[in-house]
Every structure is written in C-alpha cells, then in structure tokens.
C-alpha atoms as a PDB file:
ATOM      1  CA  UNK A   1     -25.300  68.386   7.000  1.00  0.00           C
ATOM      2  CA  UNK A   2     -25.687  69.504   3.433  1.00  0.00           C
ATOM      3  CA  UNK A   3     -24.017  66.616   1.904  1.00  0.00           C
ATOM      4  CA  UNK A   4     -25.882  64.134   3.932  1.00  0.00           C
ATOM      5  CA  UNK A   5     -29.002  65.704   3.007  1.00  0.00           C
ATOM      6  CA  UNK A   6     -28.121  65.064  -0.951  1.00  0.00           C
ATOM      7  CA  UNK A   7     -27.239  62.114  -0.028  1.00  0.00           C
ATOM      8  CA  UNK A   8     -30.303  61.033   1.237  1.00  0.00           C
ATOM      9  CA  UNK A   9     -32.270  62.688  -1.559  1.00  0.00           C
ATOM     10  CA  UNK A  10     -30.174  60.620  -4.374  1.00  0.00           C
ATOM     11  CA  UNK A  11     -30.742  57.335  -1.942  1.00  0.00           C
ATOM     12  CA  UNK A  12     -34.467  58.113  -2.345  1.00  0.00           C
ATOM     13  CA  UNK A  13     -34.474  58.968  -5.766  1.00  0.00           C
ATOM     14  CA  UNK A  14     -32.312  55.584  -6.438  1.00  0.00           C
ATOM     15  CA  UNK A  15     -35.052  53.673  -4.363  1.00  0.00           C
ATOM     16  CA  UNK A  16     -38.221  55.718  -6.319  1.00  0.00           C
ATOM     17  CA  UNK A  17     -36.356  54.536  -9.443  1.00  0.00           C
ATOM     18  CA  UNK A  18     -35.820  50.794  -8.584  1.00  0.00           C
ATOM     19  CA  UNK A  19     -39.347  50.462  -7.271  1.00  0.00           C
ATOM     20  CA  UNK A  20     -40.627  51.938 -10.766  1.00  0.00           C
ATOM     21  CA  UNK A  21     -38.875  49.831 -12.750  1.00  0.00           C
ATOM     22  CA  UNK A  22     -39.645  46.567 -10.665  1.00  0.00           C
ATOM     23  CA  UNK A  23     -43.382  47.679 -10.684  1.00  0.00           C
ATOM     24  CA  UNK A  24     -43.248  47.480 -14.719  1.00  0.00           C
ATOM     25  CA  UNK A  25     -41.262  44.514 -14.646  1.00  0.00           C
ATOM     26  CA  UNK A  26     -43.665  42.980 -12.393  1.00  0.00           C
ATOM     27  CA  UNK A  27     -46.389  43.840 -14.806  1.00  0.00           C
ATOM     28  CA  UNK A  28     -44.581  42.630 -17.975  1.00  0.00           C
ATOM     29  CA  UNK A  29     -44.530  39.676 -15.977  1.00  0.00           C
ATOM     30  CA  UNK A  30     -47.796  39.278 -15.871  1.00  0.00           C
ATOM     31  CA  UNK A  31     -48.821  40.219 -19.474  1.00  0.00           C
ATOM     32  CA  UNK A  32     -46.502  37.150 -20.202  1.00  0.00           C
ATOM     33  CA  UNK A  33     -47.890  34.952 -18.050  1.00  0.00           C
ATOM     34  CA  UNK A  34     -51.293  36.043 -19.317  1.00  0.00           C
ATOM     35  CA  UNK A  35     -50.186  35.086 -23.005  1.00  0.00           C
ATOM     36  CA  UNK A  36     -48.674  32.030 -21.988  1.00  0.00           C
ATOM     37  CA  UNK A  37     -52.085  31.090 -20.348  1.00  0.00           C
ATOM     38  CA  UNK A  38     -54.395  31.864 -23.646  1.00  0.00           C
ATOM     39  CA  UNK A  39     -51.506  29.741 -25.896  1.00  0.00           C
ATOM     40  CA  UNK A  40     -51.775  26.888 -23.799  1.00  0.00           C
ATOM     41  CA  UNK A  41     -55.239  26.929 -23.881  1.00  0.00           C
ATOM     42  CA  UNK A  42     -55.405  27.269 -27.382  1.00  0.00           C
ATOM     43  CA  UNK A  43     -53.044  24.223 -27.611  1.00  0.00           C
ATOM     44  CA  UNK A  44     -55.083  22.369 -25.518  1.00  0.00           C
ATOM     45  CA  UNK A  45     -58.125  22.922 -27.799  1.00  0.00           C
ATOM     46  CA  UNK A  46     -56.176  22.065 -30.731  1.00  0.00           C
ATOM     47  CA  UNK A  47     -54.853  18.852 -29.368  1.00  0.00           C
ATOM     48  CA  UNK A  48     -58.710  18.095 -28.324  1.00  0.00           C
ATOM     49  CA  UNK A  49     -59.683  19.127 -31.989  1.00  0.00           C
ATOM     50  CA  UNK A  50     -57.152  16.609 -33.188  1.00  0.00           C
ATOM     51  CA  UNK A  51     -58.121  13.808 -31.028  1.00  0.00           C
ATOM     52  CA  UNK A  52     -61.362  14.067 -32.018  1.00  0.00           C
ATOM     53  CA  UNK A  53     -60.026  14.164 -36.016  1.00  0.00           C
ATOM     54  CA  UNK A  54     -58.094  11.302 -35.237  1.00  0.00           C
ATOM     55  CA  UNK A  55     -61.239   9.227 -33.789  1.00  0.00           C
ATOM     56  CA  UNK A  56     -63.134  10.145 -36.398  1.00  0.00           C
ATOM     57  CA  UNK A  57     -60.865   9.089 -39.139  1.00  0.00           C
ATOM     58  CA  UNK A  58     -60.561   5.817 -37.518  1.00  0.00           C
ATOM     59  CA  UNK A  59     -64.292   5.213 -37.158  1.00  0.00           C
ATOM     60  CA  UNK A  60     -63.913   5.946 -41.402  1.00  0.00           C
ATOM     61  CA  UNK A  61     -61.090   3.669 -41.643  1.00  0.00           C
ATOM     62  CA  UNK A  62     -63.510   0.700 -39.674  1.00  0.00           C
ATOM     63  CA  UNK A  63     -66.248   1.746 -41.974  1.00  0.00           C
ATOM     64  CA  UNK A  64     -64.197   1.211 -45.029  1.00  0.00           C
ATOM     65  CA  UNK A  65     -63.696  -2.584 -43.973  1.00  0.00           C
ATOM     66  CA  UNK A  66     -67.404  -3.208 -43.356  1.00  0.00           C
ATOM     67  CA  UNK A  67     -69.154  -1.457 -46.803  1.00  0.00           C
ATOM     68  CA  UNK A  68     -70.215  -3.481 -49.319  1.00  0.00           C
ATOM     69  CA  UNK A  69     -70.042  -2.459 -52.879  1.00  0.00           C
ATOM     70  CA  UNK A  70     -73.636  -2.032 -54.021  1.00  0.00           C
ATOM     71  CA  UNK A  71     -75.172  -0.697 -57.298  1.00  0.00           C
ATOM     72  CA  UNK A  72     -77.861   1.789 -56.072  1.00  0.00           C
ATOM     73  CA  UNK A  73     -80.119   3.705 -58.181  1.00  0.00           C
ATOM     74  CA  UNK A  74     -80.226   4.107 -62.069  1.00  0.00           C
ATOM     75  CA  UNK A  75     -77.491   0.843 -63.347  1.00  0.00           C
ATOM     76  CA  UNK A  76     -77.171   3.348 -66.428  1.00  0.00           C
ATOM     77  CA  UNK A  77     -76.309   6.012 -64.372  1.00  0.00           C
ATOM     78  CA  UNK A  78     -73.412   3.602 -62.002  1.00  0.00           C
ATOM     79  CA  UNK A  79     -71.962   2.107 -65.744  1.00  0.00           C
ATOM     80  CA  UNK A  80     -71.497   5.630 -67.465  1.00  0.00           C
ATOM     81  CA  UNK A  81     -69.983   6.147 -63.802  1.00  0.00           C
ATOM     82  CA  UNK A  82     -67.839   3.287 -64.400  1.00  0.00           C
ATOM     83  CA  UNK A  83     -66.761   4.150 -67.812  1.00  0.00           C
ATOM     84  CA  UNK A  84     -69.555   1.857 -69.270  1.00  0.00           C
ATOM     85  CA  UNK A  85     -71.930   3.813 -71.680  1.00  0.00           C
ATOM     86  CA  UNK A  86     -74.818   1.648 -70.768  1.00  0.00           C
ATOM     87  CA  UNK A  87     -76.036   1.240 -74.378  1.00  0.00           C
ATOM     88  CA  UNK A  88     -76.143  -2.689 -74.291  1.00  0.00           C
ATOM     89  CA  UNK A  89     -77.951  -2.946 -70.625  1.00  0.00           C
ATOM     90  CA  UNK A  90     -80.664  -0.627 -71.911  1.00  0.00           C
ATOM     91  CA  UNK A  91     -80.774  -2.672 -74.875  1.00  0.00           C
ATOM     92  CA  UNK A  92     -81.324  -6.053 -73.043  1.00  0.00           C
ATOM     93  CA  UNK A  93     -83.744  -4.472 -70.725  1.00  0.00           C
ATOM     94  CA  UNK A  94     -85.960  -2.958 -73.585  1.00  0.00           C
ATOM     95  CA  UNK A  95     -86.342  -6.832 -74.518  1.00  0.00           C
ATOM     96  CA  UNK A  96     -86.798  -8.312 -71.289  1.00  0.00           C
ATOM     97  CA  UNK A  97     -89.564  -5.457 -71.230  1.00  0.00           C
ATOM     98  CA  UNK A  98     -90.723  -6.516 -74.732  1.00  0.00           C
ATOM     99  CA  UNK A  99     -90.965 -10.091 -73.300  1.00  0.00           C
ATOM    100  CA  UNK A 100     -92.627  -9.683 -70.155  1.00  0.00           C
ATOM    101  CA  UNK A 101     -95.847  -7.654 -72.343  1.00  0.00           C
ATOM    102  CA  UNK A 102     -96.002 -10.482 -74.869  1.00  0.00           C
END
C-alpha cells in the first residue's frame, strides 16, 4: 500500500509539473503571437506608407513632363542664378528706360 501511495504522489507531481510547464508554454505562445500581430501591422503600414511614396513620386515624375521653364521674378536675380552676372541686361534696360522718358 505504501509504494502505491508514492506512486501515486510522484504520478501527481509528474502531472502538476507537465500542466505548469504547458501553461507557460501556452502563454509564450501567445506573447509570440501577440508580437507577430504588432510586426505585421507595422509592415502593413509601411507598405501603405510606401505606396503612397510611390504615387506621389509618380504624380512628380508626370509633373516634370508638363512644366514649362519660365523666368519668374527679378531676370537679374534668375541670370546670377544661371551663372550670368546680369551686368549687360541691367545695362540695356537702364537705356530702354532712358528711351521711354525722352
């Protein structure tokens, strides 16, 4: 009787053990799962992020074809842009101004 008895006990101890470890597998589990969720919905972000770069950079690219090189503002300003000092245009518009007083 005394040896069944021990028997039992180490059967139930065996059984307390197994369930405790399958309990914290069971919630590693789920911790992974968890993490897996967020990271795929990070991804999922990203890739919406992206498509949306993507658009945009082709609405740029179609841009690109339409504009029309224009001189806007001061034309001193756009020739010392253009490696121009702009001495001779201000020149030649002092006299045009000289003419137009006369």
């Amino acid at each position: 009787m005394e040896a069944r008895s021990e028997l039992e006990i180490t059967l139930v101890e065996t059984l307390a053990l197994m369930k405790s470890q399958a309990t914290a597998t069971n919630l590693y589990i789920q911790e992974i799962r968890t993490t897996l969720s967020s990271v795929t919905s990070r991804m999922d972000r990203l890739e919406q992020g992206q498509g949306q770069i993507d658009q945009e950079l082709e609405t740029i690219k179609l841009g690109q074809g339409q504009i029309k090189r224009k001189r806007v503002g001061n034309p001193d300003l756009h020739d010392q842009q253009n490696g121009c000092d702009g001495r001779r245009d201000r020149r030649q518009n002092r006299r045009k101004d000289s003419i137009a007083i006369r």
